[in-house]
ModelCIF file with pLDDT and N, C-alpha, C, O atoms, coordinates in Angstrom:
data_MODEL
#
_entry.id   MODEL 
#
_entity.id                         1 
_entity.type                       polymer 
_entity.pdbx_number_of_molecules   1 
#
_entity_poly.entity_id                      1 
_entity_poly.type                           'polypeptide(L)' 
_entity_poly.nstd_linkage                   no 
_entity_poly.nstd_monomer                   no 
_entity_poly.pdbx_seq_one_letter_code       
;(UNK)(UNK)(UNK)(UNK)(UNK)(UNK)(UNK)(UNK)(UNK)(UNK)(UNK)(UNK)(UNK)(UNK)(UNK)(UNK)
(UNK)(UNK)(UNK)(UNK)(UNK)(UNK)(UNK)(UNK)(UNK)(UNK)(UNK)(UNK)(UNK)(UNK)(UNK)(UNK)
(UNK)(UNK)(UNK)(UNK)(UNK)(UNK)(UNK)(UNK)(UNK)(UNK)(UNK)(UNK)(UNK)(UNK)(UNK)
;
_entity_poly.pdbx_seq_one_letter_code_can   XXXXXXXXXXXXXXXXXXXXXXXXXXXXXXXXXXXXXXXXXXXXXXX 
_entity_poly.pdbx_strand_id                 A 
#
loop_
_entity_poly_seq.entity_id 
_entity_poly_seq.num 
_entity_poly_seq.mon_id 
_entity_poly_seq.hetero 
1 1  UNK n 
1 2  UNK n 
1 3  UNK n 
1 4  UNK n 
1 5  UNK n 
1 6  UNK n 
1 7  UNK n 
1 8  UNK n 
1 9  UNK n 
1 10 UNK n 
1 11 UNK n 
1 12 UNK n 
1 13 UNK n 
1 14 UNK n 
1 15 UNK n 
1 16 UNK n 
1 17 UNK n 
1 18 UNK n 
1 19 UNK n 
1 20 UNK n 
1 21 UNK n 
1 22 UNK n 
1 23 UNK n 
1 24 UNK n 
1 25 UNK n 
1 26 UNK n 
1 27 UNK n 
1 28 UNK n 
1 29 UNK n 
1 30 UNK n 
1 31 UNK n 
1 32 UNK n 
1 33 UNK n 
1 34 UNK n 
1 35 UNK n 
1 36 UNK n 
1 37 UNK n 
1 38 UNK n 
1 39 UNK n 
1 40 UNK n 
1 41 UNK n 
1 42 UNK n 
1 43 UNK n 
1 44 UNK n 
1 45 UNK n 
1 46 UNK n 
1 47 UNK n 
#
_struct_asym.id          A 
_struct_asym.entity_id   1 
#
loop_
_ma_qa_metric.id 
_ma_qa_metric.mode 
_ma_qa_metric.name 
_ma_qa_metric.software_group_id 
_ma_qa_metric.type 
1 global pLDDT . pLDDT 
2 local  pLDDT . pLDDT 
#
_ma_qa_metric_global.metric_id      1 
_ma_qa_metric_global.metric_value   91.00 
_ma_qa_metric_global.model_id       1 
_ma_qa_metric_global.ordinal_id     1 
#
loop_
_ma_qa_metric_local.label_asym_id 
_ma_qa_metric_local.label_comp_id 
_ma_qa_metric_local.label_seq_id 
_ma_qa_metric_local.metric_id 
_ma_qa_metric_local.metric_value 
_ma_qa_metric_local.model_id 
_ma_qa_metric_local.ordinal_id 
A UNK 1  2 93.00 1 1  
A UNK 2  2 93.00 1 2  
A UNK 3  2 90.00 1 3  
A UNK 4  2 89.00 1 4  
A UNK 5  2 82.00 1 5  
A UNK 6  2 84.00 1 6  
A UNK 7  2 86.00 1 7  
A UNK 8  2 87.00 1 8  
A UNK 9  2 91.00 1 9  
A UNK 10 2 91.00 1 10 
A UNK 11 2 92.00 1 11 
A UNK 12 2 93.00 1 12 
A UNK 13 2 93.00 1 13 
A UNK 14 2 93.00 1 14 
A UNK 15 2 95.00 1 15 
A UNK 16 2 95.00 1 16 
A UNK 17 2 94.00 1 17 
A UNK 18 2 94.00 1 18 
A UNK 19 2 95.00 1 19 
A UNK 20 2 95.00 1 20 
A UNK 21 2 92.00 1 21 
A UNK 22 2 92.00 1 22 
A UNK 23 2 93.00 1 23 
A UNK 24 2 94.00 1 24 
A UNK 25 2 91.00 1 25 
A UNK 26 2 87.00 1 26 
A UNK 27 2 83.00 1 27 
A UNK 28 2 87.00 1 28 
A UNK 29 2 82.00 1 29 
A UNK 30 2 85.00 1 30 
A UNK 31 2 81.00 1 31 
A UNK 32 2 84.00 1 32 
A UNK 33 2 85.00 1 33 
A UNK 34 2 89.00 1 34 
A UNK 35 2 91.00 1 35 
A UNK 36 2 90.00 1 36 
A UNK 37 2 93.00 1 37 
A UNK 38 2 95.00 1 38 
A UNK 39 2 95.00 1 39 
A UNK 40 2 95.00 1 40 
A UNK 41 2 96.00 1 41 
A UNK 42 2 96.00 1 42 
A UNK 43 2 96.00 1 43 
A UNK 44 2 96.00 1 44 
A UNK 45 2 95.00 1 45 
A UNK 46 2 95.00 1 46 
A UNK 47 2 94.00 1 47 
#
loop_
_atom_site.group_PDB 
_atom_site.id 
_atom_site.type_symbol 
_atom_site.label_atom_id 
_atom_site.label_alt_id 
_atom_site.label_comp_id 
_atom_site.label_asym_id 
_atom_site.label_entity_id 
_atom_site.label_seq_id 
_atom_site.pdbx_PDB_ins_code 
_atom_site.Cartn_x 
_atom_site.Cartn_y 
_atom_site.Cartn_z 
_atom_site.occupancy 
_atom_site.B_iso_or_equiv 
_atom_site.pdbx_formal_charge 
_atom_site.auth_seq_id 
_atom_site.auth_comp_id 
_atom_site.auth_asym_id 
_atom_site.auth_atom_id 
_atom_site.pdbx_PDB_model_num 
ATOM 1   N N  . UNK A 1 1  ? -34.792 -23.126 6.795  1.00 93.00 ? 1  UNK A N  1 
ATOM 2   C CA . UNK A 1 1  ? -34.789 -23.590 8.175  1.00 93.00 ? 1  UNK A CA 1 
ATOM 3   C C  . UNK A 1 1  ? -33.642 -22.878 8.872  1.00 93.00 ? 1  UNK A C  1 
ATOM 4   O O  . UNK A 1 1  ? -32.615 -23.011 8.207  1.00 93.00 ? 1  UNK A O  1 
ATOM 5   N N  . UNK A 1 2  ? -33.476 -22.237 9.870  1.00 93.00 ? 2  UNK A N  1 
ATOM 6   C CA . UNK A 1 2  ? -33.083 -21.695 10.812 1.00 93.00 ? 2  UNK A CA 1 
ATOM 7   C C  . UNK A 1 2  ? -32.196 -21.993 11.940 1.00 93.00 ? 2  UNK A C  1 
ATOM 8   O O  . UNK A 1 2  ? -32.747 -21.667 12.992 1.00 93.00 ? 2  UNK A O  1 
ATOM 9   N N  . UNK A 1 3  ? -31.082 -22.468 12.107 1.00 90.00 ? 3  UNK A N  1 
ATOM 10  C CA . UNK A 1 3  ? -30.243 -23.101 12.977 1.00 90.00 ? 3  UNK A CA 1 
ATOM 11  C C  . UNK A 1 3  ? -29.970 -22.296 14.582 1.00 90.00 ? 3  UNK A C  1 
ATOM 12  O O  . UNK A 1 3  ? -29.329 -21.252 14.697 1.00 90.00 ? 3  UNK A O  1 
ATOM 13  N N  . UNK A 1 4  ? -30.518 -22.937 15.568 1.00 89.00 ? 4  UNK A N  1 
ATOM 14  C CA . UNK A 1 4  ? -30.076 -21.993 16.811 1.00 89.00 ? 4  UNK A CA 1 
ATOM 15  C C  . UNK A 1 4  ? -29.623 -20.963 17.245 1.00 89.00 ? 4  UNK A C  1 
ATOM 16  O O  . UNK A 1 4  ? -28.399 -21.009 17.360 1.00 89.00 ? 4  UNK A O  1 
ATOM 17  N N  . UNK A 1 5  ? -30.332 -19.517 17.708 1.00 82.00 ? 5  UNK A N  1 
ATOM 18  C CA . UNK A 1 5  ? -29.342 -19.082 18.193 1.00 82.00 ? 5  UNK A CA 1 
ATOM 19  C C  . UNK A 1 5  ? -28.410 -19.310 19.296 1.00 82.00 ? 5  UNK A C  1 
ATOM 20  O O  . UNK A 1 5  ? -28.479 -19.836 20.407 1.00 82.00 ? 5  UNK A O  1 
ATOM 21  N N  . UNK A 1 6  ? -26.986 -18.384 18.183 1.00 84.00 ? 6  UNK A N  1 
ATOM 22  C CA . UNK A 1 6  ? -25.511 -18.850 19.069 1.00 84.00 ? 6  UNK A CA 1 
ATOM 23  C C  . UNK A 1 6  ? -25.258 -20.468 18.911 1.00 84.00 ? 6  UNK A C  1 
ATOM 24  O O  . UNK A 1 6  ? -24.986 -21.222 19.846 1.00 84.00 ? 6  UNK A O  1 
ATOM 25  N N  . UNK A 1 7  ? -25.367 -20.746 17.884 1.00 86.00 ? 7  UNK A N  1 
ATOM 26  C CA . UNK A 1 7  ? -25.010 -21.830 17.475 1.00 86.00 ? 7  UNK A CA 1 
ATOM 27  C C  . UNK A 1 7  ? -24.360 -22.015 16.517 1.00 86.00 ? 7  UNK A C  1 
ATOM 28  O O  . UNK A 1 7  ? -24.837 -22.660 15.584 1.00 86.00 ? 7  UNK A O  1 
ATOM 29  N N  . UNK A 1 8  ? -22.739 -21.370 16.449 1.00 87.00 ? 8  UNK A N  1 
ATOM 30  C CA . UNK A 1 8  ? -22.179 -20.901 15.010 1.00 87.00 ? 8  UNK A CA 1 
ATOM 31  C C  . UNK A 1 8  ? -21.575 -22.839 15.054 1.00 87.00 ? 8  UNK A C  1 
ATOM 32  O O  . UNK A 1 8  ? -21.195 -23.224 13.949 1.00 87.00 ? 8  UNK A O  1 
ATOM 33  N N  . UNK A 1 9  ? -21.511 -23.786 16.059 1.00 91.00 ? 9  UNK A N  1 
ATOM 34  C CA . UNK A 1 9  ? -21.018 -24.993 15.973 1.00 91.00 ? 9  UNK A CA 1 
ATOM 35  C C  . UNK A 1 9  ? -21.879 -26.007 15.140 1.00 91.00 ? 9  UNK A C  1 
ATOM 36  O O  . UNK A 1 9  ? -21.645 -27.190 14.893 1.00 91.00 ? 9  UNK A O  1 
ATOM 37  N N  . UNK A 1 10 ? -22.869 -25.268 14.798 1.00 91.00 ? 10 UNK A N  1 
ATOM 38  C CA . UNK A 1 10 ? -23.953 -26.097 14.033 1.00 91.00 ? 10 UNK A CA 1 
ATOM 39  C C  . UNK A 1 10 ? -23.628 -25.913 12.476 1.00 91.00 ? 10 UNK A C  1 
ATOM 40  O O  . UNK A 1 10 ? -23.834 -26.711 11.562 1.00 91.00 ? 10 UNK A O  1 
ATOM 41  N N  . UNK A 1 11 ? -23.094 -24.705 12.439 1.00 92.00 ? 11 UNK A N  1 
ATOM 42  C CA . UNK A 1 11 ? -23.326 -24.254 10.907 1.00 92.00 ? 11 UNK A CA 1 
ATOM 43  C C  . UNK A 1 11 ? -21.777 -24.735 9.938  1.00 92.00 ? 11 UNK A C  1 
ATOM 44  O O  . UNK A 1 11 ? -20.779 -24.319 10.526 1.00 92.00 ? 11 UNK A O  1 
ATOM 45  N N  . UNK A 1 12 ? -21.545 -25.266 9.025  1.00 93.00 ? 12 UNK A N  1 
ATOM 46  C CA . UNK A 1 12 ? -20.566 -26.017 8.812  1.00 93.00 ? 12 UNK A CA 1 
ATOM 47  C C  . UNK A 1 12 ? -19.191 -24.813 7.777  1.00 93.00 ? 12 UNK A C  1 
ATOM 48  O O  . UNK A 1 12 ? -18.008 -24.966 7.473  1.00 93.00 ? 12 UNK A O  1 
ATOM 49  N N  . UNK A 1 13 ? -20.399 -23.502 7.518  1.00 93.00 ? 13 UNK A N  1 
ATOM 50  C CA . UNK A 1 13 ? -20.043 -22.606 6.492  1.00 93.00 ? 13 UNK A CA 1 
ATOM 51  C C  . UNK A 1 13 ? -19.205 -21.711 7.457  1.00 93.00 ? 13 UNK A C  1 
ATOM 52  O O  . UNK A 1 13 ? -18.445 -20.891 6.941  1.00 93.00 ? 13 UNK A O  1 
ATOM 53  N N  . UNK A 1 14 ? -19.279 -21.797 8.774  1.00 93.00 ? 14 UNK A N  1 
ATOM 54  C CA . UNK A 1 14 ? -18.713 -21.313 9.947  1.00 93.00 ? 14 UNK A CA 1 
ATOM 55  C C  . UNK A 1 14 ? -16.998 -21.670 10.247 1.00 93.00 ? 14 UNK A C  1 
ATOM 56  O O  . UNK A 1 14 ? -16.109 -20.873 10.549 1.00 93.00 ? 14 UNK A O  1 
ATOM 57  N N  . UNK A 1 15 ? -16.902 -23.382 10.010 1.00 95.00 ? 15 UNK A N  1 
ATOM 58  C CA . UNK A 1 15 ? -16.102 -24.014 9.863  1.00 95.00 ? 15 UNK A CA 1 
ATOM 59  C C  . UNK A 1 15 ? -14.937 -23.385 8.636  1.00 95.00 ? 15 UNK A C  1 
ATOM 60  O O  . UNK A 1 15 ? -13.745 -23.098 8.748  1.00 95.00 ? 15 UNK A O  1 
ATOM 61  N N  . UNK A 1 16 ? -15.852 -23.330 7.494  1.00 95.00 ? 16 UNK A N  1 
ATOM 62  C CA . UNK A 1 16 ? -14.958 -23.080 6.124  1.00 95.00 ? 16 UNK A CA 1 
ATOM 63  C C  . UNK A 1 16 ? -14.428 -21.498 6.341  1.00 95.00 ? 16 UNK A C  1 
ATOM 64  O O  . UNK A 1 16 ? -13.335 -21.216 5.851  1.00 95.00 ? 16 UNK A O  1 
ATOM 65  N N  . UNK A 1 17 ? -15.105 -20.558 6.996  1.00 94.00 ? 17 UNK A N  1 
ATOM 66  C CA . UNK A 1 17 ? -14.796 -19.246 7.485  1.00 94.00 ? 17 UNK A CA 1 
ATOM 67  C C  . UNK A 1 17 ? -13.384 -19.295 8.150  1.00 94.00 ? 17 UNK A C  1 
ATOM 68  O O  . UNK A 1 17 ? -12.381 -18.671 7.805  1.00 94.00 ? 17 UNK A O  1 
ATOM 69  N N  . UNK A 1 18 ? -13.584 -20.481 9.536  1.00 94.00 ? 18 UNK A N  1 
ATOM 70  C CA . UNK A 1 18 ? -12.029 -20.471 10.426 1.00 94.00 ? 18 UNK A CA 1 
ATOM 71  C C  . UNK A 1 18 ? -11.240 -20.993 8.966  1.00 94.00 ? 18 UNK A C  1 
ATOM 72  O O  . UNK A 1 18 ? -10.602 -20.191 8.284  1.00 94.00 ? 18 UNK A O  1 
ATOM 73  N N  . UNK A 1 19 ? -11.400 -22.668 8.536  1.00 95.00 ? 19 UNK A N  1 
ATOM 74  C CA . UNK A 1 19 ? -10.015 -22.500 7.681  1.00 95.00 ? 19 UNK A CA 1 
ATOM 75  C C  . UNK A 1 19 ? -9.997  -21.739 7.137  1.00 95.00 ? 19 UNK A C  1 
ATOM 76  O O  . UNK A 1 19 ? -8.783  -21.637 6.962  1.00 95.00 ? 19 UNK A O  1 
ATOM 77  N N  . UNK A 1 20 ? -10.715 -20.436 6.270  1.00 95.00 ? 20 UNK A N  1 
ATOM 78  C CA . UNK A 1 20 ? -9.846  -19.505 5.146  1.00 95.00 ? 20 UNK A CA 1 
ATOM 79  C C  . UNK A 1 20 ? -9.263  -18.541 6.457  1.00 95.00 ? 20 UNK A C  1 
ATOM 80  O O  . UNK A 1 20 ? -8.392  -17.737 6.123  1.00 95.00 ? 20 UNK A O  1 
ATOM 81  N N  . UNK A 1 21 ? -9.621  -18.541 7.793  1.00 92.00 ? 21 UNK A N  1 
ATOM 82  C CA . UNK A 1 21 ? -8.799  -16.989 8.201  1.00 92.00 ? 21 UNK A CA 1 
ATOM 83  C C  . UNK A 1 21 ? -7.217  -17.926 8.818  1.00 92.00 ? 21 UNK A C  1 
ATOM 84  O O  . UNK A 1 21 ? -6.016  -17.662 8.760  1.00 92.00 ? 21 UNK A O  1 
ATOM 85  N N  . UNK A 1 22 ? -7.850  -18.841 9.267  1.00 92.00 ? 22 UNK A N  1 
ATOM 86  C CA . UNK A 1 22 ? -6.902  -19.306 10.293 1.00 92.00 ? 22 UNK A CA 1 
ATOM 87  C C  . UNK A 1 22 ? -6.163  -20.434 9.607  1.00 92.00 ? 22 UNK A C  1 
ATOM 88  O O  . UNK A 1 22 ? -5.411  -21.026 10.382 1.00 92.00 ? 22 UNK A O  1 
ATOM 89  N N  . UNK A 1 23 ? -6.168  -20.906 8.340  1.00 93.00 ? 23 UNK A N  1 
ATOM 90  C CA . UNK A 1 23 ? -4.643  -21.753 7.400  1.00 93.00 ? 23 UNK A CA 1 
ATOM 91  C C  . UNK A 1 23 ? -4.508  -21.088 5.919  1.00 93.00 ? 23 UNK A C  1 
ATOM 92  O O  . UNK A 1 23 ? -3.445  -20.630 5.501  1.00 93.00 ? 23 UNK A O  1 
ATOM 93  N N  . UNK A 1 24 ? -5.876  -21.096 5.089  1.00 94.00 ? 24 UNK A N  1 
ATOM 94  C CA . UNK A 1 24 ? -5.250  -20.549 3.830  1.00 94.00 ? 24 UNK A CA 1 
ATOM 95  C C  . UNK A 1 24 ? -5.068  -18.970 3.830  1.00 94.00 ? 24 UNK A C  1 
ATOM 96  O O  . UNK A 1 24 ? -4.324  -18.645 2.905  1.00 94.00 ? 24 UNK A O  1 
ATOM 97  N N  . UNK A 1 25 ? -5.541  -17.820 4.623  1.00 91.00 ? 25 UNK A N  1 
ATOM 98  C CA . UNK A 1 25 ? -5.127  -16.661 4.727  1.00 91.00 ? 25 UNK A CA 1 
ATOM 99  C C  . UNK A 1 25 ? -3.985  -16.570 5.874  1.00 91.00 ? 25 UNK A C  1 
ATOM 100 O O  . UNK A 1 25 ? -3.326  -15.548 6.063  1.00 91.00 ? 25 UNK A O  1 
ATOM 101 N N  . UNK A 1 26 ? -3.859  -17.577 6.497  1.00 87.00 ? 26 UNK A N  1 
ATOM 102 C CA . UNK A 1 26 ? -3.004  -16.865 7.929  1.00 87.00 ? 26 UNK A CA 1 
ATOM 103 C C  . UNK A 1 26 ? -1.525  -16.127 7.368  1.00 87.00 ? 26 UNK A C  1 
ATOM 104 O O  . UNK A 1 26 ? -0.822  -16.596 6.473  1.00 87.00 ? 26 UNK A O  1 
ATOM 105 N N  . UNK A 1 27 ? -1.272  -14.944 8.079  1.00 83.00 ? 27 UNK A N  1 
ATOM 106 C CA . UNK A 1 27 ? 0.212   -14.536 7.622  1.00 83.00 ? 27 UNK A CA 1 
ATOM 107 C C  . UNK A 1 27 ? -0.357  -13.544 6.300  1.00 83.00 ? 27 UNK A C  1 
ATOM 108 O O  . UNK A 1 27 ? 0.315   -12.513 6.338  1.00 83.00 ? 27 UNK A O  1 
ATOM 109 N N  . UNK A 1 28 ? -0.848  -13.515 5.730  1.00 87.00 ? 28 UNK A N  1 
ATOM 110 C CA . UNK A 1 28 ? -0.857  -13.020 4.482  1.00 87.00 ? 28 UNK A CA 1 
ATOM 111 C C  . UNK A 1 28 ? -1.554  -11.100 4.990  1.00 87.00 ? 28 UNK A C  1 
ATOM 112 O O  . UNK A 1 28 ? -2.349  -10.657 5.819  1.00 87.00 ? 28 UNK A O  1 
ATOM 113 N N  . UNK A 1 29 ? -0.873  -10.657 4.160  1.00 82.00 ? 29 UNK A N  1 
ATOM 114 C CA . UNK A 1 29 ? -0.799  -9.203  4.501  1.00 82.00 ? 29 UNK A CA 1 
ATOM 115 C C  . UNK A 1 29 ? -1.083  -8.609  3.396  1.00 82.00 ? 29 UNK A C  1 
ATOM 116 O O  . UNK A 1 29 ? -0.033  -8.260  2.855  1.00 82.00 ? 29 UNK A O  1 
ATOM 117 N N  . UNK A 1 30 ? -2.375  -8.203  2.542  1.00 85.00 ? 30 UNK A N  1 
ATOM 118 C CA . UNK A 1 30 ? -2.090  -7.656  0.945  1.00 85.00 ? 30 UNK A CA 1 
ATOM 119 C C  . UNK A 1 30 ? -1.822  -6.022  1.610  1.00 85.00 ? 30 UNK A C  1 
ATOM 120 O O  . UNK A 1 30 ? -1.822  -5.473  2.712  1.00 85.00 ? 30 UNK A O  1 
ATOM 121 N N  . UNK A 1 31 ? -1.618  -5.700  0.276  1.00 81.00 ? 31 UNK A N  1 
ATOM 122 C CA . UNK A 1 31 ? -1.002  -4.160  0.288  1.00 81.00 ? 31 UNK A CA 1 
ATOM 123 C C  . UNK A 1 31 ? -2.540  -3.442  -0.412 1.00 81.00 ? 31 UNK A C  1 
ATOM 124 O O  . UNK A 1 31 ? -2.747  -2.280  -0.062 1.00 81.00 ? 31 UNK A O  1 
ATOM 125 N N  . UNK A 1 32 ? -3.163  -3.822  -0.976 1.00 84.00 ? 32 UNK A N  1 
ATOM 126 C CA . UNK A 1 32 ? -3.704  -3.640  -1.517 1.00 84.00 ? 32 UNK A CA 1 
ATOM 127 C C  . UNK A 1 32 ? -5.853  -4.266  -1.468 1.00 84.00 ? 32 UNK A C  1 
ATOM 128 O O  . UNK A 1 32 ? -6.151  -5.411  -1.807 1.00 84.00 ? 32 UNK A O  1 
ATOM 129 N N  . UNK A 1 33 ? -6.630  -3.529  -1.136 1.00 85.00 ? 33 UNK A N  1 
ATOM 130 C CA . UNK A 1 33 ? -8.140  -3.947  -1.060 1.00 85.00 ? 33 UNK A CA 1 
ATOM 131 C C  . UNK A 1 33 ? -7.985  -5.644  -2.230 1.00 85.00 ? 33 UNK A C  1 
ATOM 132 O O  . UNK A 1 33 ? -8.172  -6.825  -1.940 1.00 85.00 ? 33 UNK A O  1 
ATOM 133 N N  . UNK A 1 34 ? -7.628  -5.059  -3.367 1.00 89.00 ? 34 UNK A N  1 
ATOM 134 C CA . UNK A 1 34 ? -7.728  -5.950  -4.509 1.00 89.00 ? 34 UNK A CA 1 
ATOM 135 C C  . UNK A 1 34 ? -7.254  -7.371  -4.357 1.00 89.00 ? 34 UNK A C  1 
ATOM 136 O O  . UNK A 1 34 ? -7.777  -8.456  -4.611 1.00 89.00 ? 34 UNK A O  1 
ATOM 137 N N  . UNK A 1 35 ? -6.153  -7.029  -3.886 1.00 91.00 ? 35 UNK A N  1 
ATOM 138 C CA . UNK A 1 35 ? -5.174  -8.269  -3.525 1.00 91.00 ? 35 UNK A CA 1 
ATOM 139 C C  . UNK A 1 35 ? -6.050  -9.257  -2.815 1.00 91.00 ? 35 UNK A C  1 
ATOM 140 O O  . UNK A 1 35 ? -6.215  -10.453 -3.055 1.00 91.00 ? 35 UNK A O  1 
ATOM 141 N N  . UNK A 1 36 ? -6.683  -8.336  -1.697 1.00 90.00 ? 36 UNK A N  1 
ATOM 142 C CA . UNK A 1 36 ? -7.317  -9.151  -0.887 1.00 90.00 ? 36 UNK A CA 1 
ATOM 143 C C  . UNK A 1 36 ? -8.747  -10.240 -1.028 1.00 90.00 ? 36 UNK A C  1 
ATOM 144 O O  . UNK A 1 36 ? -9.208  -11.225 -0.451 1.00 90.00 ? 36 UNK A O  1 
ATOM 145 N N  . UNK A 1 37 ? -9.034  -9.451  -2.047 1.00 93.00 ? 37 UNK A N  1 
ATOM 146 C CA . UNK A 1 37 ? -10.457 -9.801  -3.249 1.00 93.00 ? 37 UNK A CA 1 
ATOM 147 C C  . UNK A 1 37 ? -9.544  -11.212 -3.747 1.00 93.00 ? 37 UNK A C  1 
ATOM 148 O O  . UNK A 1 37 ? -9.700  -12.296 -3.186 1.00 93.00 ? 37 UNK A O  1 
ATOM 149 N N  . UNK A 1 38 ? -8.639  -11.015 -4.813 1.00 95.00 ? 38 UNK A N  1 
ATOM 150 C CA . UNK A 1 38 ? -8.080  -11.775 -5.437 1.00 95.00 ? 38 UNK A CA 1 
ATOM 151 C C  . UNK A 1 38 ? -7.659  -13.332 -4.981 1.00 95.00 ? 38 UNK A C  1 
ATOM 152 O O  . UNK A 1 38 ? -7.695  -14.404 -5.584 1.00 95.00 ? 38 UNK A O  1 
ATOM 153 N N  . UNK A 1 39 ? -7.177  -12.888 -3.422 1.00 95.00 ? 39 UNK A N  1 
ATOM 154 C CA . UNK A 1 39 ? -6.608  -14.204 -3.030 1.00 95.00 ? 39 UNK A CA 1 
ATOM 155 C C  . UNK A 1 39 ? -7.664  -14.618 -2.292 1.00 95.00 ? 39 UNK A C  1 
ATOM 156 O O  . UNK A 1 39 ? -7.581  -15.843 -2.197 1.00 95.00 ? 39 UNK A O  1 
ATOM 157 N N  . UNK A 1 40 ? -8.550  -14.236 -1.762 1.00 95.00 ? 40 UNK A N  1 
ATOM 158 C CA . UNK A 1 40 ? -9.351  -14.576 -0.882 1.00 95.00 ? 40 UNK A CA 1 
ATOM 159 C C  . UNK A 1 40 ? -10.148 -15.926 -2.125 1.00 95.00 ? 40 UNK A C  1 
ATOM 160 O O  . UNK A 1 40 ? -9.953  -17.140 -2.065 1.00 95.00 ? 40 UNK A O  1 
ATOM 161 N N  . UNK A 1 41 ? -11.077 -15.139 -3.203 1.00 96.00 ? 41 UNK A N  1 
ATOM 162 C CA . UNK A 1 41 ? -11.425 -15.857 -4.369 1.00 96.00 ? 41 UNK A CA 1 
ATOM 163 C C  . UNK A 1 41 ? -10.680 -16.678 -4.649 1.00 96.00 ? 41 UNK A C  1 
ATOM 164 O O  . UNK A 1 41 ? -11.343 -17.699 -4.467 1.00 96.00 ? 41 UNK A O  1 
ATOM 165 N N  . UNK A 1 42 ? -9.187  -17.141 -5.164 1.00 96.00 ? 42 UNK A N  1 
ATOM 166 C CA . UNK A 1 42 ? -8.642  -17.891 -5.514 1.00 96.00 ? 42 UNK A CA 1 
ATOM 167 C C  . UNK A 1 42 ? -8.739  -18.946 -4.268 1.00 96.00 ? 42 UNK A C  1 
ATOM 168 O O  . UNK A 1 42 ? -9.377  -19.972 -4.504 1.00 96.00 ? 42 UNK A O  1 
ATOM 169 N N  . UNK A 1 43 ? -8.113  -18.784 -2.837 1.00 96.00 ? 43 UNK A N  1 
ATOM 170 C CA . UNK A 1 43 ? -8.092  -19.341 -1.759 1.00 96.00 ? 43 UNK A CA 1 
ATOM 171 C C  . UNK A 1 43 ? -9.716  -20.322 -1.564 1.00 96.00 ? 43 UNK A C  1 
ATOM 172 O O  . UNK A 1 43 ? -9.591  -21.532 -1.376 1.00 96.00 ? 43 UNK A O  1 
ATOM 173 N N  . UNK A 1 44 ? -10.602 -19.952 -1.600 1.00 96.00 ? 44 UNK A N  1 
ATOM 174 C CA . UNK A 1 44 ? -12.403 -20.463 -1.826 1.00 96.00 ? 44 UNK A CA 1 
ATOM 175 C C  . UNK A 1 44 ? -12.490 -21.031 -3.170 1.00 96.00 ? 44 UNK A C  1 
ATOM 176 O O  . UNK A 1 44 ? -13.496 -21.723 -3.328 1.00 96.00 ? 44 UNK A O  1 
ATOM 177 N N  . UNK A 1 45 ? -11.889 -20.955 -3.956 1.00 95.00 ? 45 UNK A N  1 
ATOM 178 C CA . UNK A 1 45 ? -12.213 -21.826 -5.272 1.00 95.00 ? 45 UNK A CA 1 
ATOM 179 C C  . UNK A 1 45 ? -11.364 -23.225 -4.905 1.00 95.00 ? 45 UNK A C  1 
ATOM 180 O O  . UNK A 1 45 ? -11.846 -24.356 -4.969 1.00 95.00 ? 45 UNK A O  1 
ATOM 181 N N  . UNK A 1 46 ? -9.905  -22.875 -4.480 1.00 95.00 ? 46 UNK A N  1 
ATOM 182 C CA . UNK A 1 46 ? -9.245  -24.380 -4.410 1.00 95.00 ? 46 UNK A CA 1 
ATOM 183 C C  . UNK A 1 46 ? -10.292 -25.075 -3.247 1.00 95.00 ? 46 UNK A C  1 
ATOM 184 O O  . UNK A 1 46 ? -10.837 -26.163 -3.435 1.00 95.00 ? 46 UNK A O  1 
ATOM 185 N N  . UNK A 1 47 ? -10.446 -24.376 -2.199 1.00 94.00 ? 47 UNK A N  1 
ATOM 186 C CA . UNK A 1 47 ? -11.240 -25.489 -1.644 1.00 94.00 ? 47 UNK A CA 1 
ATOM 187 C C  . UNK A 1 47 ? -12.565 -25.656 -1.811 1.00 94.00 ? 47 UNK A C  1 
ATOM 188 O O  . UNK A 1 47 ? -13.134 -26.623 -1.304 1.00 94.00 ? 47 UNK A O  1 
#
C-alpha cells in the first residue's frame, strides 16, 4: 500500500531518518567512508 504523494509526515521511517541525522549523527564528522558505515549501523541498532 502506497502512502500519499509528498507525504513524508505520514511515513514514520521518515521520522527515524530526522533522529539518526539530526541527534544520534549530529556533529559527527568521520574521516573516513567506513567510519561512516560503522557508526551509522551501530547508531540504527541501539535504536
Amino acid at each position: 500500500h502506497f502512502l500519499p504523494g509528498y507525504a513524508p509526515e505520514l511515513n514514520p521511517v521518515e521520522f527515524l531518518w530526522g533522529w539518526l541525522k539530526r541527534h544520534a549523527l549530529a556533529n559527527f564528522c568521520p574521516d573516513t567512508f567506513g567510519d561512516l558505515q560503522y557508526t551509522t549501523r551501530g547508531k540504527l541498532k541501539s535504536a
